[in-house]
ModelCIF file with pLDDT and N, C-alpha, C, O atoms, coordinates in Angstrom:
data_MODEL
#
_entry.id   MODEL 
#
_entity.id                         1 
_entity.type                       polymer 
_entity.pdbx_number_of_molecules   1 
#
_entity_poly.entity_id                      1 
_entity_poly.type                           'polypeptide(L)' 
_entity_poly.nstd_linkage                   no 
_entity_poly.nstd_monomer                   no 
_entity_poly.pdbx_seq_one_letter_code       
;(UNK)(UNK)(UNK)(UNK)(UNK)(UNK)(UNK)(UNK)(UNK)(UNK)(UNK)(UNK)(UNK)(UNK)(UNK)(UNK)
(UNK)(UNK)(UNK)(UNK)(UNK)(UNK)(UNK)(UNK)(UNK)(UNK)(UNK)(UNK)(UNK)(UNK)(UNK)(UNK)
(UNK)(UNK)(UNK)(UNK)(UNK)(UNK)(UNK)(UNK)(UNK)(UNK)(UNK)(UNK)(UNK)(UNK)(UNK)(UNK)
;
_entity_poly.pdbx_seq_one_letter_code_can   XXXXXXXXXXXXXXXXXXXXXXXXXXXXXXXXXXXXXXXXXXXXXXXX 
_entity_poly.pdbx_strand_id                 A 
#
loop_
_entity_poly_seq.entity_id 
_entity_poly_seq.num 
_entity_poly_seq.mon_id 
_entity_poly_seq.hetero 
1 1  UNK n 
1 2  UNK n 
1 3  UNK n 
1 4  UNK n 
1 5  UNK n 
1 6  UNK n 
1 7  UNK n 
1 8  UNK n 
1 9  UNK n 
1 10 UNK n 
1 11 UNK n 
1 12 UNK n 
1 13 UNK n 
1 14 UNK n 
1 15 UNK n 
1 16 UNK n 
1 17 UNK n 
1 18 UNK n 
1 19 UNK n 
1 20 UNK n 
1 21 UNK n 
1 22 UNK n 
1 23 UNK n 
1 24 UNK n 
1 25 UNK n 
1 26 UNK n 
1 27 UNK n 
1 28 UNK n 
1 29 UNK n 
1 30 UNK n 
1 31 UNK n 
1 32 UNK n 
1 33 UNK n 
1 34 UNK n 
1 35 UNK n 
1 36 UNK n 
1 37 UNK n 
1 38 UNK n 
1 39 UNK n 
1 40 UNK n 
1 41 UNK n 
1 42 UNK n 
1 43 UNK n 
1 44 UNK n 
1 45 UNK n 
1 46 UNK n 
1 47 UNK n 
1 48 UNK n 
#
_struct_asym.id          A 
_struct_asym.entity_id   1 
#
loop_
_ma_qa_metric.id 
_ma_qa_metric.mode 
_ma_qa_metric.name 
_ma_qa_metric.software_group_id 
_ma_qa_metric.type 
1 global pLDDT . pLDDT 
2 local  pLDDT . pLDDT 
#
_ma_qa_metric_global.metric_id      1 
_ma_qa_metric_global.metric_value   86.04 
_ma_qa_metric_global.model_id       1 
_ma_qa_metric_global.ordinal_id     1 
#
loop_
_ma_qa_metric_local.label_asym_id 
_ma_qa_metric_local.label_comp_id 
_ma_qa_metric_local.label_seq_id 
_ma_qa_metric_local.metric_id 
_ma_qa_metric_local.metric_value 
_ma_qa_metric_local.model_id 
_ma_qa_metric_local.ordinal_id 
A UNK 1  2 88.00 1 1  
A UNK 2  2 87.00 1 2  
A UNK 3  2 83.00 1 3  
A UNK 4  2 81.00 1 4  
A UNK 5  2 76.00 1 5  
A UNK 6  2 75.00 1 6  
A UNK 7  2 70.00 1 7  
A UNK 8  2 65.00 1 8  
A UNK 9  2 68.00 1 9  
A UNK 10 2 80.00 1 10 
A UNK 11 2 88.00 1 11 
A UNK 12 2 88.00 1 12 
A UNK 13 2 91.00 1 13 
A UNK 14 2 92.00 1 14 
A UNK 15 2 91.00 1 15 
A UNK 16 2 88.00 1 16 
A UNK 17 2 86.00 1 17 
A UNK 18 2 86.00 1 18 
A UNK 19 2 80.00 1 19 
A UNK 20 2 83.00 1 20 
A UNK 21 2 85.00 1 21 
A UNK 22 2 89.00 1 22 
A UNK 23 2 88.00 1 23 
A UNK 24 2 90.00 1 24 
A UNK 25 2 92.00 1 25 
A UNK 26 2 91.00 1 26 
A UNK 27 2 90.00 1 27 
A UNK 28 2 92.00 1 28 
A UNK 29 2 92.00 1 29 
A UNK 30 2 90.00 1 30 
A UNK 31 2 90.00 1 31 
A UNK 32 2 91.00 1 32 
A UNK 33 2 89.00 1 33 
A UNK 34 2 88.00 1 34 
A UNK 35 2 86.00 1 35 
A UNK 36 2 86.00 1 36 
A UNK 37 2 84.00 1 37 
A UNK 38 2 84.00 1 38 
A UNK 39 2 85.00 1 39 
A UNK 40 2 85.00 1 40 
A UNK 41 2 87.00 1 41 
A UNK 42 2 91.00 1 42 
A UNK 43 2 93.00 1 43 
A UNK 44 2 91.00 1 44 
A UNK 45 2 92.00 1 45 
A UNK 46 2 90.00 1 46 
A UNK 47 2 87.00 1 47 
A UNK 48 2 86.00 1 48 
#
loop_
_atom_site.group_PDB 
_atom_site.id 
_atom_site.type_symbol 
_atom_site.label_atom_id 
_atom_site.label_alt_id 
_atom_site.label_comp_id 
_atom_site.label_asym_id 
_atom_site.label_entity_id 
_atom_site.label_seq_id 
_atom_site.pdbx_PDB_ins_code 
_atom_site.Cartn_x 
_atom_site.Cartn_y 
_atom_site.Cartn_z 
_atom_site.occupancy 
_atom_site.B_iso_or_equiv 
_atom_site.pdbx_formal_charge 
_atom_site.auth_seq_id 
_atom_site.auth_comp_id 
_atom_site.auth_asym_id 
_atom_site.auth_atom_id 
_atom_site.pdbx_PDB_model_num 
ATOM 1   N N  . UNK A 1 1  ? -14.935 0.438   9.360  1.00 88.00 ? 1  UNK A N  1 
ATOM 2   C CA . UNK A 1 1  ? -14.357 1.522   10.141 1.00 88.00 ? 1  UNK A CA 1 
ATOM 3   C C  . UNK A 1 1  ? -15.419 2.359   10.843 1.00 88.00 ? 1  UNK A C  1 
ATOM 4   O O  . UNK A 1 1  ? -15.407 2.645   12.040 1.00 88.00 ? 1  UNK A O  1 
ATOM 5   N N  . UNK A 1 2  ? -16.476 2.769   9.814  1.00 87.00 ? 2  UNK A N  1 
ATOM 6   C CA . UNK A 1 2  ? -17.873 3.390   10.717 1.00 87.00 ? 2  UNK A CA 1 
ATOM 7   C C  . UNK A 1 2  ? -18.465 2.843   11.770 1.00 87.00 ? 2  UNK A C  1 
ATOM 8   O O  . UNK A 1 2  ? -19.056 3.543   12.592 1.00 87.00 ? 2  UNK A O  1 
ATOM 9   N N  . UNK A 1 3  ? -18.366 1.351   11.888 1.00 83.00 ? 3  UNK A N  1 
ATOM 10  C CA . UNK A 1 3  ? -19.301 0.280   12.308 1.00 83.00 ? 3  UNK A CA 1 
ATOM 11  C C  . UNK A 1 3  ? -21.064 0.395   12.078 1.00 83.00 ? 3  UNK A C  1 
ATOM 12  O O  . UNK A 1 3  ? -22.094 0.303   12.745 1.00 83.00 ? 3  UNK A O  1 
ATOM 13  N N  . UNK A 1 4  ? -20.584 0.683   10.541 1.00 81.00 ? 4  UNK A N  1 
ATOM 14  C CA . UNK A 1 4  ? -22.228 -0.151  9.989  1.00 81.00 ? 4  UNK A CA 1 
ATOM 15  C C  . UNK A 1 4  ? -22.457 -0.947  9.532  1.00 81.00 ? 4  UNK A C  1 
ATOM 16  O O  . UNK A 1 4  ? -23.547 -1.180  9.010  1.00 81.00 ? 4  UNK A O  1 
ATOM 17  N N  . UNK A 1 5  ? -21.451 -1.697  9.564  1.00 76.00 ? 5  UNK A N  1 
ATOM 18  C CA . UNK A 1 5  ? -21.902 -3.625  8.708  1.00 76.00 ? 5  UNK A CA 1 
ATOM 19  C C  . UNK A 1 5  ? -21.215 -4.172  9.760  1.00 76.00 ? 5  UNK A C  1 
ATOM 20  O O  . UNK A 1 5  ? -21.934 -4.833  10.509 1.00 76.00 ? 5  UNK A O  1 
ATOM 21  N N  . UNK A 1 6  ? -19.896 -4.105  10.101 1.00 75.00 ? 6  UNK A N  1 
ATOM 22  C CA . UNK A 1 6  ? -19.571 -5.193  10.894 1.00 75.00 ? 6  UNK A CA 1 
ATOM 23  C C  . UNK A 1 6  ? -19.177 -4.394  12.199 1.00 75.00 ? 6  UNK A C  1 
ATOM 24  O O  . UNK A 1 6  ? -19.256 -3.191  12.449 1.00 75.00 ? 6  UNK A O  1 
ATOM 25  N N  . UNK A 1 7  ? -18.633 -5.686  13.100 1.00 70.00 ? 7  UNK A N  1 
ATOM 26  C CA . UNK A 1 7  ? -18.388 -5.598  14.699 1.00 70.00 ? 7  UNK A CA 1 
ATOM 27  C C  . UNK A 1 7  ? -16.682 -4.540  14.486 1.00 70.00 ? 7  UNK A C  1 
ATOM 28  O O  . UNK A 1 7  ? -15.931 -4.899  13.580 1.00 70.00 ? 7  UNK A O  1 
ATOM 29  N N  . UNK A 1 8  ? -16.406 -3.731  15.078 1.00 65.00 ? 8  UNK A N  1 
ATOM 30  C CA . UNK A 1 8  ? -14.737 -3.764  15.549 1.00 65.00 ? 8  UNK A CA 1 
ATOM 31  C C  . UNK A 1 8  ? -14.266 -3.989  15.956 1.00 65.00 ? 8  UNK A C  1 
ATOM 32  O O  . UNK A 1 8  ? -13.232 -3.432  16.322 1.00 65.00 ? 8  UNK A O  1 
ATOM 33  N N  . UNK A 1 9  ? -14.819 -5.354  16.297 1.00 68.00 ? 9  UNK A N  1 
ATOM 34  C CA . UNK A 1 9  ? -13.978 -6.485  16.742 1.00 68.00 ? 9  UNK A CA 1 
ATOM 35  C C  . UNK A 1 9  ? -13.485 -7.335  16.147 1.00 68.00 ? 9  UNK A C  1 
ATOM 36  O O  . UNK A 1 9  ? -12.449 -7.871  16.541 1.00 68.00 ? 9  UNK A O  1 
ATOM 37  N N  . UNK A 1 10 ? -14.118 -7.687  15.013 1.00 80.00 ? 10 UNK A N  1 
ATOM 38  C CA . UNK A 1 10 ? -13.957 -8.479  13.786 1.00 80.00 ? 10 UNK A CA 1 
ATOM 39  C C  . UNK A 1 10 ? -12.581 -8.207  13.156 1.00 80.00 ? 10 UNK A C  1 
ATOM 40  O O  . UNK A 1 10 ? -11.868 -7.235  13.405 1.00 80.00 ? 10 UNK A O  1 
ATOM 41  N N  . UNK A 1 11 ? -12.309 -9.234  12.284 1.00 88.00 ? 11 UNK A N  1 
ATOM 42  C CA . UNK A 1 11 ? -11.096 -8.689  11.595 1.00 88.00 ? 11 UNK A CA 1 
ATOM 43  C C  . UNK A 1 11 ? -11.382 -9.461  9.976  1.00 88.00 ? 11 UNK A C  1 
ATOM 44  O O  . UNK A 1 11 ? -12.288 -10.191 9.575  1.00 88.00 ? 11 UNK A O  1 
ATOM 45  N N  . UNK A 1 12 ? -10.282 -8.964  9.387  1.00 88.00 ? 12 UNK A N  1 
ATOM 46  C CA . UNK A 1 12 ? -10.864 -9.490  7.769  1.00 88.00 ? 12 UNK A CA 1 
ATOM 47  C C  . UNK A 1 12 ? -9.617  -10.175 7.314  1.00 88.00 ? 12 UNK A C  1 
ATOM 48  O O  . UNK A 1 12 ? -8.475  -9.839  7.626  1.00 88.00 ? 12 UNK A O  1 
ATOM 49  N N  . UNK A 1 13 ? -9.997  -11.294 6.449  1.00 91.00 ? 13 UNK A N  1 
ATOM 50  C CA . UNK A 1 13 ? -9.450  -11.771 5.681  1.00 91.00 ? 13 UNK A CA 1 
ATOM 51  C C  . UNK A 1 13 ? -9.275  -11.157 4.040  1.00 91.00 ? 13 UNK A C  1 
ATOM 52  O O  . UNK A 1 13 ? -10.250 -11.256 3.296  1.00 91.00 ? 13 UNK A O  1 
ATOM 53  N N  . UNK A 1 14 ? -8.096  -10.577 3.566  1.00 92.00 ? 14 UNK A N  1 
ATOM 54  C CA . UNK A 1 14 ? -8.128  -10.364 2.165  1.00 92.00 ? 14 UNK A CA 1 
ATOM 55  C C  . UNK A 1 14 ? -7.482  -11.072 1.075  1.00 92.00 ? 14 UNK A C  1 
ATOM 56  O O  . UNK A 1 14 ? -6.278  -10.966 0.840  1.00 92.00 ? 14 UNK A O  1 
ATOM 57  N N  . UNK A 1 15 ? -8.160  -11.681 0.516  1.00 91.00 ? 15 UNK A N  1 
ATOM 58  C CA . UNK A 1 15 ? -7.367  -13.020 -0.736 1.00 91.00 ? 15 UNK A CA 1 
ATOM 59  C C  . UNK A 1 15 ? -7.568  -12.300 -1.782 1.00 91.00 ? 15 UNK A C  1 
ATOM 60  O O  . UNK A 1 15 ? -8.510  -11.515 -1.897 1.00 91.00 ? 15 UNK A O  1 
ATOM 61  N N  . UNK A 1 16 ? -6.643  -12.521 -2.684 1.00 88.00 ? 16 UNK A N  1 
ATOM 62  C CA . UNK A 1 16 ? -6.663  -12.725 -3.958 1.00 88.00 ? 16 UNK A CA 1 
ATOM 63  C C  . UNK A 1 16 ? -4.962  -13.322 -4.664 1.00 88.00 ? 16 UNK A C  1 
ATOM 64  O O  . UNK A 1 16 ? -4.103  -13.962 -4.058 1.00 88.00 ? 16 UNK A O  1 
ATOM 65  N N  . UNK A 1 17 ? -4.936  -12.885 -5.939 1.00 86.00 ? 17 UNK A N  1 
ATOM 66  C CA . UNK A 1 17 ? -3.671  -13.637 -6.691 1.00 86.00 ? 17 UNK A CA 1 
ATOM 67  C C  . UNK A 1 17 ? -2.434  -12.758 -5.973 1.00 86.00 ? 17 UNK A C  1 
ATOM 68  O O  . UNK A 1 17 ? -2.548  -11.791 -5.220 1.00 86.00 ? 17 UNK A O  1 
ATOM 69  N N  . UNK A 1 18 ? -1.097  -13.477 -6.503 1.00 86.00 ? 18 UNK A N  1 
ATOM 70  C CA . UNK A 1 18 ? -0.099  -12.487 -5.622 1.00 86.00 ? 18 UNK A CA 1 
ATOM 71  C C  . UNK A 1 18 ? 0.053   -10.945 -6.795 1.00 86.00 ? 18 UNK A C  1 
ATOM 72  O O  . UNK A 1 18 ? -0.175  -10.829 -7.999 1.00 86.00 ? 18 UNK A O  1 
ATOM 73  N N  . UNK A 1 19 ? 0.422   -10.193 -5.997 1.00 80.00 ? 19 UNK A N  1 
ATOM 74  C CA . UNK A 1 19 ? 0.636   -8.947  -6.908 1.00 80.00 ? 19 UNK A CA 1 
ATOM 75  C C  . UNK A 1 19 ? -0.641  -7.595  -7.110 1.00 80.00 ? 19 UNK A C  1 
ATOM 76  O O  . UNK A 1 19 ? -0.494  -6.449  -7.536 1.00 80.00 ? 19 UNK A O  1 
ATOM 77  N N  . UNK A 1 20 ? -1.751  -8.238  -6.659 1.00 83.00 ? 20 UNK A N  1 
ATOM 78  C CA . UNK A 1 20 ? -2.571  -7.485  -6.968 1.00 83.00 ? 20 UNK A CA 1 
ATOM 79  C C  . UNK A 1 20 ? -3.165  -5.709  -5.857 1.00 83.00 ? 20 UNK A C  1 
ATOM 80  O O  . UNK A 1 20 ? -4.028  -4.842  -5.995 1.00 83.00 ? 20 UNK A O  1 
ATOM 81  N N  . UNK A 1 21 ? -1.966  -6.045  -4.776 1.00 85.00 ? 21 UNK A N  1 
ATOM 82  C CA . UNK A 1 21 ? -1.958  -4.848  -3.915 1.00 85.00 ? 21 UNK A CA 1 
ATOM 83  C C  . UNK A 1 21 ? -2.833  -4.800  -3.061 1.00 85.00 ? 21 UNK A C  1 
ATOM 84  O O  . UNK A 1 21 ? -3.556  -3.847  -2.768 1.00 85.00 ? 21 UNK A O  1 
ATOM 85  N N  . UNK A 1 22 ? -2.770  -6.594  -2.312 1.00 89.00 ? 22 UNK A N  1 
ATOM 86  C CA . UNK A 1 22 ? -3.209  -6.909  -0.990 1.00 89.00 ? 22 UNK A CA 1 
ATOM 87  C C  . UNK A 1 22 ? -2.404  -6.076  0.243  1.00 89.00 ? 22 UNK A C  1 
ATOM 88  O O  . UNK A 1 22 ? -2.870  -5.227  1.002  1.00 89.00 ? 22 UNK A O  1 
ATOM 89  N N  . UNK A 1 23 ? -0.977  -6.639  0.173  1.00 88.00 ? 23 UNK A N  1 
ATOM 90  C CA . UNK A 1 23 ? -0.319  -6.437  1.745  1.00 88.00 ? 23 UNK A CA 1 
ATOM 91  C C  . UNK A 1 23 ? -0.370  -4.989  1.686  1.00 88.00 ? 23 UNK A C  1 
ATOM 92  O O  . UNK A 1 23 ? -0.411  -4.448  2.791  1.00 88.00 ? 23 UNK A O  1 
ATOM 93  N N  . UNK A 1 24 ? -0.379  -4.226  0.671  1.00 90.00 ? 24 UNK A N  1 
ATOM 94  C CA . UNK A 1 24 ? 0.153   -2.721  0.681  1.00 90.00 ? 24 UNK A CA 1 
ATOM 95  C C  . UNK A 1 24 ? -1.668  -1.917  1.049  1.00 90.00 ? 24 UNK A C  1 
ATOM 96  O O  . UNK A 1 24 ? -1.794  -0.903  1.735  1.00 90.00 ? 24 UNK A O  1 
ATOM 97  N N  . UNK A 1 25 ? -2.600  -2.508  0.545  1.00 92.00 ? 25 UNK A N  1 
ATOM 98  C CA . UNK A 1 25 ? -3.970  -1.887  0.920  1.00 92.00 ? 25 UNK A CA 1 
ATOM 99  C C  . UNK A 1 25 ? -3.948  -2.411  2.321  1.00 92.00 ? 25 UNK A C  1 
ATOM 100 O O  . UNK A 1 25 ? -4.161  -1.498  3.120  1.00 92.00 ? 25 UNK A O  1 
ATOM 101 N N  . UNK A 1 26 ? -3.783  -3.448  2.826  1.00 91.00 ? 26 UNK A N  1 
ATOM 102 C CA . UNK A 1 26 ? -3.953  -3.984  4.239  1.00 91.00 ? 26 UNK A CA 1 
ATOM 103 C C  . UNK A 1 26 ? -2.941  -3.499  5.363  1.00 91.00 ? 26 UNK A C  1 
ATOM 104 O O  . UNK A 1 26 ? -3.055  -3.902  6.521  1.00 91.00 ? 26 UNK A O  1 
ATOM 105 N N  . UNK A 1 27 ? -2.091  -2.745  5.028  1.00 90.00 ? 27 UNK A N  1 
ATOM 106 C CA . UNK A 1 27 ? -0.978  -1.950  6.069  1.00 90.00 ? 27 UNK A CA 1 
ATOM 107 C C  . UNK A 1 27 ? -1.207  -0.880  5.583  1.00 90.00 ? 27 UNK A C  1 
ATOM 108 O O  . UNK A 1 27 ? -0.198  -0.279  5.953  1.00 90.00 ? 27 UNK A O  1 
ATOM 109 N N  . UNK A 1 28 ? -1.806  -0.136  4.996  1.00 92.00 ? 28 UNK A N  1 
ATOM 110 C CA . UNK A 1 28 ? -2.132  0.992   5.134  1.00 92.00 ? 28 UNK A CA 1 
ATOM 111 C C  . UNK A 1 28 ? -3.834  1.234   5.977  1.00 92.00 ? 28 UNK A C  1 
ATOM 112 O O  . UNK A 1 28 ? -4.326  2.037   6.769  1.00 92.00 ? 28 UNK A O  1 
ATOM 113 N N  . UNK A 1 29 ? -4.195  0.222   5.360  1.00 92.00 ? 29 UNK A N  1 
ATOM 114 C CA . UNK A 1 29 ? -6.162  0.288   6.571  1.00 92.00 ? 29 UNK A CA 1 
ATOM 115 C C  . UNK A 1 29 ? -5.754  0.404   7.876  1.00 92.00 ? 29 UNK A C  1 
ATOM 116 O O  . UNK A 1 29 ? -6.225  1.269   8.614  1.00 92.00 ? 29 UNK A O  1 
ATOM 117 N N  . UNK A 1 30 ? -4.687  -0.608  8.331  1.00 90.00 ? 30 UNK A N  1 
ATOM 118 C CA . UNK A 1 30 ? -4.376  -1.086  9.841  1.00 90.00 ? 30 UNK A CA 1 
ATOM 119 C C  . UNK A 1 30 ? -3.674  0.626   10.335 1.00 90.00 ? 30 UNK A C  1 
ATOM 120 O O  . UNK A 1 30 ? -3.978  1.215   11.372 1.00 90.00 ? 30 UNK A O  1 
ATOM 121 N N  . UNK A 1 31 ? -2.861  1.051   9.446  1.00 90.00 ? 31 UNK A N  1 
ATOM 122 C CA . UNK A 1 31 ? -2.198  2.280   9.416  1.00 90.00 ? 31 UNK A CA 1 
ATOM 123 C C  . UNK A 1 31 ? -3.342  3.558   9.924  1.00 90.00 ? 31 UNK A C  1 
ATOM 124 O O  . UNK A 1 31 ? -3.163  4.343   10.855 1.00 90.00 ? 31 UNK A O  1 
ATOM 125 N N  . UNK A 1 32 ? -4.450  3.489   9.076  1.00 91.00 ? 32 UNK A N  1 
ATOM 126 C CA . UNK A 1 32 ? -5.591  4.361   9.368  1.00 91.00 ? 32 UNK A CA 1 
ATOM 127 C C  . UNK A 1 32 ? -5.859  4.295   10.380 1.00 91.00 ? 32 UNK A C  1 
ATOM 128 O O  . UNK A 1 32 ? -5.681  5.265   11.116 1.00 91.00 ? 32 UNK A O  1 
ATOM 129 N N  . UNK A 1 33 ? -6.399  3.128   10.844 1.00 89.00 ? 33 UNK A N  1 
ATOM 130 C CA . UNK A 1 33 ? -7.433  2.839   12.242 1.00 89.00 ? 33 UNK A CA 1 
ATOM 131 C C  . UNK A 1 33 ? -6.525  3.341   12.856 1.00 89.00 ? 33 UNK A C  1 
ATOM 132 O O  . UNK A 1 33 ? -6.916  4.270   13.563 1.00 89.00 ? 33 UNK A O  1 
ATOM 133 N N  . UNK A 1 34 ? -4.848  3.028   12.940 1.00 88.00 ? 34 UNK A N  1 
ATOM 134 C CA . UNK A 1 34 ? -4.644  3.742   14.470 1.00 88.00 ? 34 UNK A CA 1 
ATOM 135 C C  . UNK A 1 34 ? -4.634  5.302   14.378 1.00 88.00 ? 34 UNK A C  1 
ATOM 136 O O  . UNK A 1 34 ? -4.966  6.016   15.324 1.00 88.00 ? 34 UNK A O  1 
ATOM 137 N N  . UNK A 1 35 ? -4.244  5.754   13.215 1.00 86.00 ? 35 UNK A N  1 
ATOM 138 C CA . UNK A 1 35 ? -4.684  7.356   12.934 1.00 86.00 ? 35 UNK A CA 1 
ATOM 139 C C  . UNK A 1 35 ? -5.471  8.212   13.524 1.00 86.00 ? 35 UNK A C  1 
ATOM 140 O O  . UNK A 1 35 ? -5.273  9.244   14.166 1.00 86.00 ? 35 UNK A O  1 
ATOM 141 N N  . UNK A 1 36 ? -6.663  7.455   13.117 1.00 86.00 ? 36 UNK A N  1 
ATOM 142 C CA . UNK A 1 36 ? -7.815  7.966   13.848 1.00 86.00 ? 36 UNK A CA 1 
ATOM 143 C C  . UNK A 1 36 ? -8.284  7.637   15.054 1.00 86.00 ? 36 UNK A C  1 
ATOM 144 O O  . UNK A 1 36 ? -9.292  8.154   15.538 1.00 86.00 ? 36 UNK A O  1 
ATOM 145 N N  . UNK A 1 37 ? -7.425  6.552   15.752 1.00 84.00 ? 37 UNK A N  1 
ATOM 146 C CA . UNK A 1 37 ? -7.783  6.526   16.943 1.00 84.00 ? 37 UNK A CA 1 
ATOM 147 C C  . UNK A 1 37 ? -9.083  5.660   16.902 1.00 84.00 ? 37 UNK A C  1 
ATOM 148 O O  . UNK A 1 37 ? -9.986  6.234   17.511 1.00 84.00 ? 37 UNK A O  1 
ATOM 149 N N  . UNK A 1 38 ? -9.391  4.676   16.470 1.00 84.00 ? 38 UNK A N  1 
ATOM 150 C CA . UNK A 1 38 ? -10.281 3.450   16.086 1.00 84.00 ? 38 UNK A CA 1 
ATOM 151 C C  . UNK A 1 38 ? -9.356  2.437   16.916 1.00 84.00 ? 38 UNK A C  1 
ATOM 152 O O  . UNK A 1 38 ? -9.930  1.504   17.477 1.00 84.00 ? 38 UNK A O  1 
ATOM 153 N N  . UNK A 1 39 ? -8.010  2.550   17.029 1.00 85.00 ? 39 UNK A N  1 
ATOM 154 C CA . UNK A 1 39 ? -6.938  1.575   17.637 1.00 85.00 ? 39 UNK A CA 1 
ATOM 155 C C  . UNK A 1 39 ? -6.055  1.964   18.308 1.00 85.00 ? 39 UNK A C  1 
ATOM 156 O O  . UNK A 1 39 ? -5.410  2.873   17.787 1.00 85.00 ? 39 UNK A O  1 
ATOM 157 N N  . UNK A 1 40 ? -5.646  1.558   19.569 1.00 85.00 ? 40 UNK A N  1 
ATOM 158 C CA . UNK A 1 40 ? -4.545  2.600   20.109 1.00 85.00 ? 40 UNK A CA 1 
ATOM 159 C C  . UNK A 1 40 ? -2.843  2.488   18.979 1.00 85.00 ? 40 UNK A C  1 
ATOM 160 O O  . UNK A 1 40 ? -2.023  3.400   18.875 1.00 85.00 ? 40 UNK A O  1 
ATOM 161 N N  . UNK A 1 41 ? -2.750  0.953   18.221 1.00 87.00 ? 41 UNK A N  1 
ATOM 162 C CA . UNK A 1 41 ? -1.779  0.274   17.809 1.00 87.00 ? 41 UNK A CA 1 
ATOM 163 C C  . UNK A 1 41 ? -2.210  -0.974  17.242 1.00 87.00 ? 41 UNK A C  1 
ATOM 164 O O  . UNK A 1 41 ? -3.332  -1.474  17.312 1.00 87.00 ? 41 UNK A O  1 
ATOM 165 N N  . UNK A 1 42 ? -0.871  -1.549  16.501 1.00 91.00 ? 42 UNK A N  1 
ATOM 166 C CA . UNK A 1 42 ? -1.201  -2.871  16.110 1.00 91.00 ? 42 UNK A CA 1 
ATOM 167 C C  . UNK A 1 42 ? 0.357   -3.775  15.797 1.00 91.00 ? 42 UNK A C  1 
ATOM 168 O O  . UNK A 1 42 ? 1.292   -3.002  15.593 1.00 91.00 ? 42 UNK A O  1 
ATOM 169 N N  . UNK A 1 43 ? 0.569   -4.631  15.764 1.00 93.00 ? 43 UNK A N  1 
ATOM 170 C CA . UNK A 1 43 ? 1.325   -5.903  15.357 1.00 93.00 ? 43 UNK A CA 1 
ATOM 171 C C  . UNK A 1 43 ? 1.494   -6.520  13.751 1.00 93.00 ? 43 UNK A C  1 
ATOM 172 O O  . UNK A 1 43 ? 0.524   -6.862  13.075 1.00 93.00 ? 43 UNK A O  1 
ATOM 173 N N  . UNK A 1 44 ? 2.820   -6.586  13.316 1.00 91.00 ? 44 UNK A N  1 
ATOM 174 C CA . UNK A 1 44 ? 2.660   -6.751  11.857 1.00 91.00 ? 44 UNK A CA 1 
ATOM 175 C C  . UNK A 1 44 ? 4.251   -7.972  11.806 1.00 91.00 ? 44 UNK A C  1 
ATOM 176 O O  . UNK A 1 44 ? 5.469   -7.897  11.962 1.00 91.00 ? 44 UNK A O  1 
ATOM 177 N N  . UNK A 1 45 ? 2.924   -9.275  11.402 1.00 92.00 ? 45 UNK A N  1 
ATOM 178 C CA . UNK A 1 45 ? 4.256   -10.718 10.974 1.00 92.00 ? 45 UNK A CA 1 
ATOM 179 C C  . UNK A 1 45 ? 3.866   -10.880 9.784  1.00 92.00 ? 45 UNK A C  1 
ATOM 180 O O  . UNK A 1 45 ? 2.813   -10.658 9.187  1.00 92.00 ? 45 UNK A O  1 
ATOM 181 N N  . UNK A 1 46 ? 5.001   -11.358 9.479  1.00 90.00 ? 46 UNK A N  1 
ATOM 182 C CA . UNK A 1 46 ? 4.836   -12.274 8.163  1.00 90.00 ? 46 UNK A CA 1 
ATOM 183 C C  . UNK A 1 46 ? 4.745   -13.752 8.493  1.00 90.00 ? 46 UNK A C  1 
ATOM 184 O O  . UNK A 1 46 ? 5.604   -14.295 9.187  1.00 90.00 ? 46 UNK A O  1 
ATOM 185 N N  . UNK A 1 47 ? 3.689   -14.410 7.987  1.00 87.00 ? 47 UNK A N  1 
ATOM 186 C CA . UNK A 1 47 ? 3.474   -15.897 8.550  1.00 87.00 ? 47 UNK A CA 1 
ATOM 187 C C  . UNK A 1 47 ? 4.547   -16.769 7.645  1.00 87.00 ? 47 UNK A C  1 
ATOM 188 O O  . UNK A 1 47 ? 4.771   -17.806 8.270  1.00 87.00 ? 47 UNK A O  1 
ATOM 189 N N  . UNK A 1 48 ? 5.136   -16.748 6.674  1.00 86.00 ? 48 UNK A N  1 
ATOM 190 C CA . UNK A 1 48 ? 6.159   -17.120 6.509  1.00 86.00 ? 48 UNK A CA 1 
ATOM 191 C C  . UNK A 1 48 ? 7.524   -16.899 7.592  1.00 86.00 ? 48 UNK A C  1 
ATOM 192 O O  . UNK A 1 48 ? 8.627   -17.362 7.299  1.00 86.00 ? 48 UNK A O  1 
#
């Protein structure tokens, strides 16, 4: 989010087992950035 390790352009992959409070940490980050205006917006599928 600062851009001191990576590009903001980049985007991330987050794995782990089911249940462990992936989708809910990862829609709330995406939630931030546009907050602060890091993003004007964003797009949310389920690949299923």
């Amino acid at each position: 989010t600062i851009g001191e390790k990576y590009s903001i352009n980049s985007g991330f992959c987050v794995c782990g087992a089911p249940g462990v409070g992936k989708t809910v940490l990862m829609a709330s980050f995406a939630m931030l950035l546009r907050k602060i205006g890091a993003i004007s917006g964003y797009k949310q599928i389920s690949a299923r």
